[in-house]
Structures are given as C-alpha cells and as structure tokens.
Protein backbone atom coordinates (compact mmCIF):
# COMPACT_ATOMS: atom_id res chain seq x y z
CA UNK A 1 -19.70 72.52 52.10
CA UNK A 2 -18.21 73.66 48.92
CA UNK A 3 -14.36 73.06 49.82
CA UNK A 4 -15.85 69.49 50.69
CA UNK A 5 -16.18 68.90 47.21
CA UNK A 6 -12.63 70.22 46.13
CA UNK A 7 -10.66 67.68 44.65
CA UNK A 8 -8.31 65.82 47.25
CA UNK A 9 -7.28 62.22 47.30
CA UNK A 10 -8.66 60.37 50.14
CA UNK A 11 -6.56 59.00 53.23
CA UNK A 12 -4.97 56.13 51.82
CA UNK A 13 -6.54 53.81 54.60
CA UNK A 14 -10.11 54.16 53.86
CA UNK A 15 -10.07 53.12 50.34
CA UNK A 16 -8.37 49.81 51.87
CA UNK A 17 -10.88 49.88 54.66
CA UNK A 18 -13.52 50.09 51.68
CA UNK A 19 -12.15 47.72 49.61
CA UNK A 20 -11.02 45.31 52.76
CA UNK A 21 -14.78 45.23 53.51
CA UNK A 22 -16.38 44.55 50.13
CA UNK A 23 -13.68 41.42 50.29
CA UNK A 24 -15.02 40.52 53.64
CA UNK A 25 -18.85 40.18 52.26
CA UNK A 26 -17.91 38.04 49.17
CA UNK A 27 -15.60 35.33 51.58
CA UNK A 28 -19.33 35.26 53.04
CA UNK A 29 -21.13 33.92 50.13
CA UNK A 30 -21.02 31.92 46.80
CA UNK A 31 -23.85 33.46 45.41
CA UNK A 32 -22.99 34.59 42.06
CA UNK A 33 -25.76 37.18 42.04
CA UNK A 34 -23.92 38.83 45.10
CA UNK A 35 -20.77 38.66 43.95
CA UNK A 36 -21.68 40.24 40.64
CA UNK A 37 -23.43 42.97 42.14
CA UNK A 38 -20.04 43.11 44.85
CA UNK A 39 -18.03 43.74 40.96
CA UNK A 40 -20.52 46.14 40.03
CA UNK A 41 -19.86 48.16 42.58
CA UNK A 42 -16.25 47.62 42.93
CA UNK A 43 -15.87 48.55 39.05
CA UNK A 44 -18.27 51.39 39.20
CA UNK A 45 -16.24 53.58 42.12
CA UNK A 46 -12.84 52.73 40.40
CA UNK A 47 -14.11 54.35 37.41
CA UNK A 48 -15.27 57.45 39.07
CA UNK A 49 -13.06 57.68 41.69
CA UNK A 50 -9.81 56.64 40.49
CA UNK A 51 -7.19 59.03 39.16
CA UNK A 52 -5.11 59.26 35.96
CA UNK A 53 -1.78 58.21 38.55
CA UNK A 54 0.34 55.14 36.80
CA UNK A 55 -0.90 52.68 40.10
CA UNK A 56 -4.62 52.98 38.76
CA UNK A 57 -4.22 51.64 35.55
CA UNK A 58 -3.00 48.41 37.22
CA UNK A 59 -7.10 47.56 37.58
CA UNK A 60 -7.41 45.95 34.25
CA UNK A 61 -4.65 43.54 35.27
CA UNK A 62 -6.47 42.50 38.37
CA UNK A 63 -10.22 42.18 36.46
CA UNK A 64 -7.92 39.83 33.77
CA UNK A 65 -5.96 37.99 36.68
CA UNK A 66 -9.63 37.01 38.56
CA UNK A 67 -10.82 36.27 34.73
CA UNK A 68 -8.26 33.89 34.70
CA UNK A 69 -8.93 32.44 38.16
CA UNK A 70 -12.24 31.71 37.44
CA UNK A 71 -11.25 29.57 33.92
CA UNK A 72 -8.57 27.57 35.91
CA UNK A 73 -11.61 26.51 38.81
CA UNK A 74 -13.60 25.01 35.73
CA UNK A 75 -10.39 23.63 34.06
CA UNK A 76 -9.31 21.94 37.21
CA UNK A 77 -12.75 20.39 37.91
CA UNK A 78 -13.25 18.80 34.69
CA UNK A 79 -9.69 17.38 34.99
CA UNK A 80 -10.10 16.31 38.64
CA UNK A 81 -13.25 16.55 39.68
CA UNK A 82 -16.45 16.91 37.26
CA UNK A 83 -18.41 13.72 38.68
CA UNK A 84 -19.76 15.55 41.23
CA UNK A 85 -23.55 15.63 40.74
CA UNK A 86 -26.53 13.89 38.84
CA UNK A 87 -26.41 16.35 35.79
CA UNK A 88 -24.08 14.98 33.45
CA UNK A 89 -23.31 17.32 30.74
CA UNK A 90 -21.16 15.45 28.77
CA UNK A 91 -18.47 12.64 29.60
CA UNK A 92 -14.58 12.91 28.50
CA UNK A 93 -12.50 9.27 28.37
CA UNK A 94 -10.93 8.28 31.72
CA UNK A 95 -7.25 7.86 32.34
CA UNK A 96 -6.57 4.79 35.04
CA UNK A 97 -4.76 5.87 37.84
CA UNK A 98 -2.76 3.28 40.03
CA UNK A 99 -4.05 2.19 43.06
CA UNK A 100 -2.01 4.63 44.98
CA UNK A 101 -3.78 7.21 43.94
CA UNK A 102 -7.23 6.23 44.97
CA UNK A 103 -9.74 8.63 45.17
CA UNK A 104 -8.29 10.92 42.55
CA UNK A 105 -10.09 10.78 39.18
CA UNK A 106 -8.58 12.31 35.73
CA UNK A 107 -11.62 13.00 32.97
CA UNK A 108 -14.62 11.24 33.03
CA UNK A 109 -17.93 12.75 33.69
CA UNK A 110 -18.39 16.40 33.77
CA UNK A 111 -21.88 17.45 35.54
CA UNK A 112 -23.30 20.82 35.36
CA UNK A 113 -23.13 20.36 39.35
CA UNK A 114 -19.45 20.11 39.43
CA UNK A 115 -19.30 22.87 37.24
CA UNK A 116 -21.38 25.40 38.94
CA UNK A 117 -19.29 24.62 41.81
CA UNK A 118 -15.86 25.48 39.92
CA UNK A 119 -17.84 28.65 38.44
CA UNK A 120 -19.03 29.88 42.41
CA UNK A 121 -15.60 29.35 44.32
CA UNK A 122 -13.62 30.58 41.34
CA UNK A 123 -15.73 33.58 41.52
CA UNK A 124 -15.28 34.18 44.83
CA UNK A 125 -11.99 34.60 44.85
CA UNK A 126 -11.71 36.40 41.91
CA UNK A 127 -13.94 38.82 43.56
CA UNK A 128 -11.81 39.24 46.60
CA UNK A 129 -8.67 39.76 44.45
CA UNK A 130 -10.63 42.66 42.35
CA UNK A 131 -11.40 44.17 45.54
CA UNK A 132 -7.92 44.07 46.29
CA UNK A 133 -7.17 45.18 43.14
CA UNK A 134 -9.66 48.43 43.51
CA UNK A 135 -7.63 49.36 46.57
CA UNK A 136 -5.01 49.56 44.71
CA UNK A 137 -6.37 51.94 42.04
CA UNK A 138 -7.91 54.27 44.42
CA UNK A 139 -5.01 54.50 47.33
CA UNK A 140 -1.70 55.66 46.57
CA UNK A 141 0.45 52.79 48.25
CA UNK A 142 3.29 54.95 48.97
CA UNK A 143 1.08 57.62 50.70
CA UNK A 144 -0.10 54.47 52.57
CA UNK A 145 3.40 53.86 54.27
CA UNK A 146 2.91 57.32 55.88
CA UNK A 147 0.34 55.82 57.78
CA UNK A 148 1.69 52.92 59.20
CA UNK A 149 1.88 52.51 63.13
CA UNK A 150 5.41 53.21 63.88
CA UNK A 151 6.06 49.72 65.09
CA UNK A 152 5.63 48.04 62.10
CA UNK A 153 7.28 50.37 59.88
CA UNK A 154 10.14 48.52 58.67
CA UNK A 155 7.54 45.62 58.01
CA UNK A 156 4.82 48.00 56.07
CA UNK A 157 7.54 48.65 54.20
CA UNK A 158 7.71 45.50 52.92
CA UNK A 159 4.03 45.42 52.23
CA UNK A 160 3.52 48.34 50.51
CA UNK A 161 6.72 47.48 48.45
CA UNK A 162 4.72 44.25 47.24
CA UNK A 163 1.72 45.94 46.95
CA UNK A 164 2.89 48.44 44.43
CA UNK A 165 4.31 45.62 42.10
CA UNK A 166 1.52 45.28 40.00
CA UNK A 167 0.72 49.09 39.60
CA UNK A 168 4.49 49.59 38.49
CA UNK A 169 4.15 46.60 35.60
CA UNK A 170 1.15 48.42 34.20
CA UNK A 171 3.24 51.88 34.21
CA UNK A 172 6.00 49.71 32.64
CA UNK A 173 4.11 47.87 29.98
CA UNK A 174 2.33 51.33 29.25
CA UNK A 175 5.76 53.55 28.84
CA UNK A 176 7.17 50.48 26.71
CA UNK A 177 4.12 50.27 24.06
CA UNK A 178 4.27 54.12 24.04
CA UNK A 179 8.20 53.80 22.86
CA UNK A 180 7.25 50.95 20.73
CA UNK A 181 4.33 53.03 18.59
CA UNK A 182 6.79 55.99 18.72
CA UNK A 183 9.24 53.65 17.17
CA UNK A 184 7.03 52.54 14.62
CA UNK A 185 6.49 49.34 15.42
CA UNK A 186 3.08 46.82 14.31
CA UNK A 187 4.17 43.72 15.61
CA UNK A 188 0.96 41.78 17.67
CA UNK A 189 0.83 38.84 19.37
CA UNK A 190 3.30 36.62 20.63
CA UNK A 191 6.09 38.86 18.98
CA UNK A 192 4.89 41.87 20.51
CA UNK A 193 4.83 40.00 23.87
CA UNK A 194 8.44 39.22 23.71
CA UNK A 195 9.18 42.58 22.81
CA UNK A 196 7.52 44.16 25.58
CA UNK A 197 8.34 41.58 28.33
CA UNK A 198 12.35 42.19 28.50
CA UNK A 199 12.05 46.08 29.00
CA UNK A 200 9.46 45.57 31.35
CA UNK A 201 11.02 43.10 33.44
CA UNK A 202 14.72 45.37 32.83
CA UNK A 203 12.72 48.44 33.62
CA UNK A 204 10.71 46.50 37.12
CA UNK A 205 14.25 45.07 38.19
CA UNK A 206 16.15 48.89 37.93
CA UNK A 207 13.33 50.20 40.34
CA UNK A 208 13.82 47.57 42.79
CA UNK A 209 17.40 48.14 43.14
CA UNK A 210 16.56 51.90 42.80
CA UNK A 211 14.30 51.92 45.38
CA UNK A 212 16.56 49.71 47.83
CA UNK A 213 19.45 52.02 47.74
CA UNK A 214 16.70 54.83 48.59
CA UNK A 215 15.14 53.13 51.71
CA UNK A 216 19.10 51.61 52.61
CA UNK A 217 19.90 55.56 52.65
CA UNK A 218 17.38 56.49 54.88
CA UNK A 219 17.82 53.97 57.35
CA UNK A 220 15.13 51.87 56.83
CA UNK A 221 15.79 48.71 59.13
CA UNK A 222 17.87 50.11 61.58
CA UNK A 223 17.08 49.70 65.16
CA UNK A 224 17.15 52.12 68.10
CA UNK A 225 18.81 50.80 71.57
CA UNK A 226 16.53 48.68 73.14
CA UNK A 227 17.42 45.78 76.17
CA UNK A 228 17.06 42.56 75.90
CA UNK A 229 13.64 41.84 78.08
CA UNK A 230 12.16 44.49 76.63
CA UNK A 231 12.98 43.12 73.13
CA UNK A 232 11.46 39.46 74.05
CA UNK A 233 7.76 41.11 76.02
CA UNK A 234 7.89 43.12 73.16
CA UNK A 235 8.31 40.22 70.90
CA UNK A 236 5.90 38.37 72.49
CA UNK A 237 3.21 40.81 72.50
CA UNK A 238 3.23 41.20 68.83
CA UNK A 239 3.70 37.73 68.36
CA UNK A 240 0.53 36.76 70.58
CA UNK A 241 -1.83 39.66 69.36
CA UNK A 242 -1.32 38.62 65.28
CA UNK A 243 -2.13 34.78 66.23
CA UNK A 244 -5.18 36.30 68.44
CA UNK A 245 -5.85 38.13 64.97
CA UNK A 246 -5.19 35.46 62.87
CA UNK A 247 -7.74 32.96 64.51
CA UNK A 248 -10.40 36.03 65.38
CA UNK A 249 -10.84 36.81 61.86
CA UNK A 250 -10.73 33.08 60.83
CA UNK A 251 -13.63 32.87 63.29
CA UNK A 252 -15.40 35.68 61.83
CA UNK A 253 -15.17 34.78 58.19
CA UNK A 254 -15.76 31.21 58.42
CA UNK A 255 -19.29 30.99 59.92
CA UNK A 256 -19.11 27.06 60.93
CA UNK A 257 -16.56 27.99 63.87
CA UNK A 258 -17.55 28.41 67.45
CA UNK A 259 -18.30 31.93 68.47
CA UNK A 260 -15.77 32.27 71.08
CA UNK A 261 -13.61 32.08 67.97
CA UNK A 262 -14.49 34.90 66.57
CA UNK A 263 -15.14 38.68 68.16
CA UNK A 264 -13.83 37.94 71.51
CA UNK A 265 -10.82 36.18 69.77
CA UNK A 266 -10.16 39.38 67.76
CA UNK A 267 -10.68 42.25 70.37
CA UNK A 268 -8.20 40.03 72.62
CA UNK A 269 -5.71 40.02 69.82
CA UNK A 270 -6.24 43.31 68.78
CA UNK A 271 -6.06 44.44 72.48
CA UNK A 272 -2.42 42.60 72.76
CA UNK A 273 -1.07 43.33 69.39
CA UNK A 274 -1.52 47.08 70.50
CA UNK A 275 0.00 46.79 73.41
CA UNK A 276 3.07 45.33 71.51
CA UNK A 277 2.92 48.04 68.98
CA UNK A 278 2.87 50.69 71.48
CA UNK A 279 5.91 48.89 73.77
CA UNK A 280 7.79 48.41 69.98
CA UNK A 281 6.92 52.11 68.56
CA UNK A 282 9.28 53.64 71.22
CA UNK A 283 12.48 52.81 69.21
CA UNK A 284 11.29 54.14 66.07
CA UNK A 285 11.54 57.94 65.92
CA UNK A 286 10.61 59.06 62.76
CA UNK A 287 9.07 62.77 61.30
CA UNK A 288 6.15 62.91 58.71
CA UNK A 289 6.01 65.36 56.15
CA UNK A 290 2.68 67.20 55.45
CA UNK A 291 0.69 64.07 57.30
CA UNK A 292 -2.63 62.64 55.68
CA UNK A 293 -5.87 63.64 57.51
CA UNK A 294 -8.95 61.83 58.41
CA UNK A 295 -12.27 63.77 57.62
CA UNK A 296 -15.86 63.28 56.97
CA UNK A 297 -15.16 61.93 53.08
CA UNK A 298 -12.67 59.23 54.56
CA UNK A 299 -15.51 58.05 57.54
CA UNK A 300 -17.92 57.93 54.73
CA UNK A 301 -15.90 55.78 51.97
CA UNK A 302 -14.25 53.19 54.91
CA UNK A 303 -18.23 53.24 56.76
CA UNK A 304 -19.78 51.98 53.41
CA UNK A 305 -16.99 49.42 52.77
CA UNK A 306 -17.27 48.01 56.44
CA UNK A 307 -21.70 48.22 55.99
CA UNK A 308 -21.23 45.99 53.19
CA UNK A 309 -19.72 43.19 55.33
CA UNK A 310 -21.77 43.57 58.25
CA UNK A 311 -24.86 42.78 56.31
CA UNK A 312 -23.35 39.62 54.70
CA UNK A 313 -22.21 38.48 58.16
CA UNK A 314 -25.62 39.35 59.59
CA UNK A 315 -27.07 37.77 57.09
CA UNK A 316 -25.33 34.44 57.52
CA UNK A 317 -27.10 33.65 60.01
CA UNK A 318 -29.96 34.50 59.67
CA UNK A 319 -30.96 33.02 55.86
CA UNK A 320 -27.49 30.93 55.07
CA UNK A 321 -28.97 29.52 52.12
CA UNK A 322 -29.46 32.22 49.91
CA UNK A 323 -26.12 33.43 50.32
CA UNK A 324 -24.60 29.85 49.53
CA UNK A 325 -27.03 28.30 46.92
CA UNK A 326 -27.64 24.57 46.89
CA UNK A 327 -25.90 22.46 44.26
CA UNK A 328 -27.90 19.09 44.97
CA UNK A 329 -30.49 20.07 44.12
CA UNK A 330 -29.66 22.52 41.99
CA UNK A 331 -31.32 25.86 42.48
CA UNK A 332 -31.52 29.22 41.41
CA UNK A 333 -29.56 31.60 43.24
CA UNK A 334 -32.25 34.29 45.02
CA UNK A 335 -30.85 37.44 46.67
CA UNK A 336 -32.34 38.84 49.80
CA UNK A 337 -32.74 43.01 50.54
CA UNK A 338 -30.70 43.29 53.29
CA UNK A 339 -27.31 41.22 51.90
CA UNK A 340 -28.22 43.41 48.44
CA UNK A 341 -28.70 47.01 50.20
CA UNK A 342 -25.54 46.49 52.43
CA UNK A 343 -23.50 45.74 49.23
CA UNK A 344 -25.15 48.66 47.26
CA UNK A 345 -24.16 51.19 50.03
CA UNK A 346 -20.74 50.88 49.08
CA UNK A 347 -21.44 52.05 45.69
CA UNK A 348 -21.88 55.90 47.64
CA UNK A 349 -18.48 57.16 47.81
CA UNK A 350 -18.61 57.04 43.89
CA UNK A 351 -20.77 60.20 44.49
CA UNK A 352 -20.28 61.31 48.41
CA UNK A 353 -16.39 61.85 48.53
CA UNK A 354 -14.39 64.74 46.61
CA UNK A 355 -13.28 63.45 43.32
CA UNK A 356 -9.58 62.76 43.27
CA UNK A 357 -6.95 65.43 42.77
CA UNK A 358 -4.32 66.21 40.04
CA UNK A 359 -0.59 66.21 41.04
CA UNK A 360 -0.45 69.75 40.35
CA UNK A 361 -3.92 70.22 42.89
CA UNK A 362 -2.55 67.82 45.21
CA UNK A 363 0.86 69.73 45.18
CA UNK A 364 -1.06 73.37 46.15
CA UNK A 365 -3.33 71.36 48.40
C-alpha cells in the first residue's frame, strides 16, 4: 500500500474520463446549486491534484473564460431578450426595429425571470468549459497522444495539438511577465497588455511551426499501403460508428429524446466505430516508449467522474424539477441527496490517488 501513495501522475485518460463526467452531470441540470457544488469540486481536486507543469497554470484562464461566459448570457438577454417574465426589474428605452425583423426586441423590459434564465444557461456552460479546463490541468496532453487508438492517431494529433493551446499561452504570458519584472518594468493596464500580447503571440506562433517540423519529421500523416475497398469499408465504418456516437450521446444528454436514441444508439456506434478502428489501425505501425499504465488510482479517479453523471442522469427522471428549477413561477432552487452525493464523490481522488510527481520523480519513475 505504501508505493500506492508514491507520487506518479495519473494515466492521462482518467483525469479526462473524470473531468468528461463532471461535464456530463452539469449538461443535465440548470440548477445553480448543482453546478456550484459541480465547481467546488472541480476547483478543489485541481488544487490538490494538479502539478507545478506550465499546462496547469492554464486553469485560471478557463475559471476567467466561463466568468466571462456567464456576463455575456446576462448582457445578451437584456439586449435581446429581458421581457421574459412578470418580474420586471427595471425597464431600458426600446429601439424600433423594422418589420422585418419581427419578433426580435432591442431593450425594453428586463425581468428578474429573464435574468435568472441568462444567469442558469450561462452557468452551465461555463461549468462544462471549467471541467474541461480541469482536464487540462491535471492530464498532461502530450502524454495523452500516447494513448490514442492507433487509428486515429494522425487525428488525436490534431486534438491534443488544440488542446494544449491554452496551457502554452499561460506558459507564454508567465515567461514574458517574468522577463518583463526582470527588466524592470511597472507598466499596468492596457500598456502592459500590449506589451505582453506581441511576445506571446511571437512566442505561440514559433512553437507551432516548431512543433510542425517535429511531427513532419516523424512522419506524422503518412499512410501505410492499403487497397482501395479496404480504404472505403474502412471509411465507412468510422464514418457510421461517430454519427451512431454523435446521435447516442445526443440521446443521452438531452433527456426529451426517445430512448431508442440514446444507449442502444451509442453501443451500436461504439460497436461500429471499433470495428473501423480496428480494420484502420492495421496501417499504422507505430512503437511506444515507456507506455502509461492503468491501475487502481486511475479506476478510482475516472469511476468517481463517471458516478457523478450517472446520478444526474438517474436523477432526471426521476425528480426533473429540482434539477431544472422553474422560472414561472419563480422558485428556489432545492437540491436532492442522490444528484448532491453523486457529484460529491468526485471530490475523492483529491485524497484517494497518489499526489502528482515532479519531473525529476517522474523521470526515475
């Protein structure tokens, strides 16, 4: 039990699982009780779990980005849409609109209604981004590329290219303020802004073309010899499994859709897309160097991720209204036990997984 608790990073894939299910269980609710408590937790394991690497201080950028979502939702419905309701908070003069654009209303009343509304999608999203954003943090995204089915390697390339953007500003804008204090420098504000956004952007554009010349010498996106039919079942397998995917998780997140729609939908598209990713993963030969493992720690942090969103699903349909509260009338927003225990057990791997590794421990691991 005691090497359990030496300090490793975890298989990039279960902090995503983690994080991918925490996501999952705020798309099921509006609640803003739930989804504060789904931040909590979020915020809580970054801080306890994350590691000093450059990715994880990209965090902050995500908890300001889903700030910022959340003030756009109310800005946008007192420009377009504040009449909403009975509760008029206060009323802004109306611009006419031609008659062309009937049904679209600019200013004009604001009710609390309208606003709450703004307030509970706007924070629904924002909490799905953070969660996104917590993956991020926790996983390194190049490790993650090691565990990619072979199939869709050139492709989770790609992703975990884009996925490391945002991790690589925050090094940037940290080296850059670092060179600026070492420099002297006091400017603040808008000044200091302009200051810092060249080299960052400079600094962002030199990796990309860095990193392109890397991947172009190691032959990412070359093909082995494969015929023709096999290229188009191959094709089409893929092709069928991710729109089986597509529409089985659209089924399961959106609980107004018929449930054919929605786990039956998925396994078939999972069954299929394997089957292409199996028939494509024969013309990809490719080695891996010291190759991530999954142990007890990773079952644990991707388990309490994926508990998390089968309680909110569960508890869709069972007691729908407490998970979406009513805006006419307006109510308080009451939490249940069983949606608040699910999303509390995925506050566990802040204590039941190893905490995460130095480079040097990582490097003698």
């Amino acid at each position: 039990m005691t090497a359990y608790w030496l300090p490793r990073n975890l298989h990039p894939a279960a902090w995503w699982l983690w994080a991918l299910g925490l996501a999952t269980a705020a798309s099921r609710t509006t609640n803003p009780m739930l989804l504060g408590l789904i931040l909590a937790v979020a915020v809580y394991v970054v801080v306890n779990r994350r590691s000093d690497a450059p990715w994880a201080l990209a965090f902050r950028l995500y908890l300001m980005l889903g700030a910022f979502i959340v003030v756009m939702r109310l800005v946008y419905r007192i420009i377009f849409g504040g009449g909403e309701g009975d509760t008029i908070l206060f009323t802004l003069p109306e611009i006419p609109l031609p008659d062309w654009a009937a049904g679209i209303r600019l200013f004009g009343q604001v009710t609390v209604e309208s606003l709450l509304g703004g307030v509970y999608d706007g924070l629904r999203l924002a909490t799905m981004l953070i969660c996104v954003g917590a993956a991020n943090a926790l996983a390194n995204p190049k490790r993650l590329l090691k565990s990619v089915p072979a199939a869709l390697y050139e492709a989770g390339a790609a992703v975990v290219v884009a996925l490391s953007v945002f991790p690589q500003l925050a090094e940037s804008v940290v080296r850059v303020s670092r060179a600026r204090k070492l420099r002297g420098s006091t400017e603040k504000g808008i000044r200091a802004f302009r200051a810092v956004a060249i080299p960052v952007l400079e600094d962002a554009l030199d990796r990309s073309l860095r990193l392109a010349a890397a991947m172009d010498s190691r032959g990412y996106g070359r093909s082995g010899a494969l015929t023709g039919g096999a290229r188009a079942v191959t094709g089409s397998l893929l092709v069928a499994g991710l729109l089986g995917i597509c529409v089985g998780v659209y089924g399961v997140l959106d609980g107004t859709t018929p449930r054919y729609l929605a786990g039956p939908m998925l396994a078939a598209g999972v069954a299929v897309a394997a089957a292409g990713m199996i028939s494509a993963g024969r013309r990809v030969q490719r080695s891996t160097y010291r190759p991530d493992r999954w142990r007890l720690a990773e079952v644990i942090a991707a388990g309490c991720g994926l508990a998390a969103a089968v309680a909110l699903y569960r508890s869709s349909s069972v007691d729908p209204a407490n998970l979406n509260p009513s805006l006419r009338p307006l109510t308080w927003p009451e939490v249940d036990l069983i949606p608040a225990l699910g999303v509390l057990i995925a506050v566990l791997p802040a204590w039941l997984v190893p905490p995460p590794a130095t480079d040097l421990e990582e490097t003698d691991r």
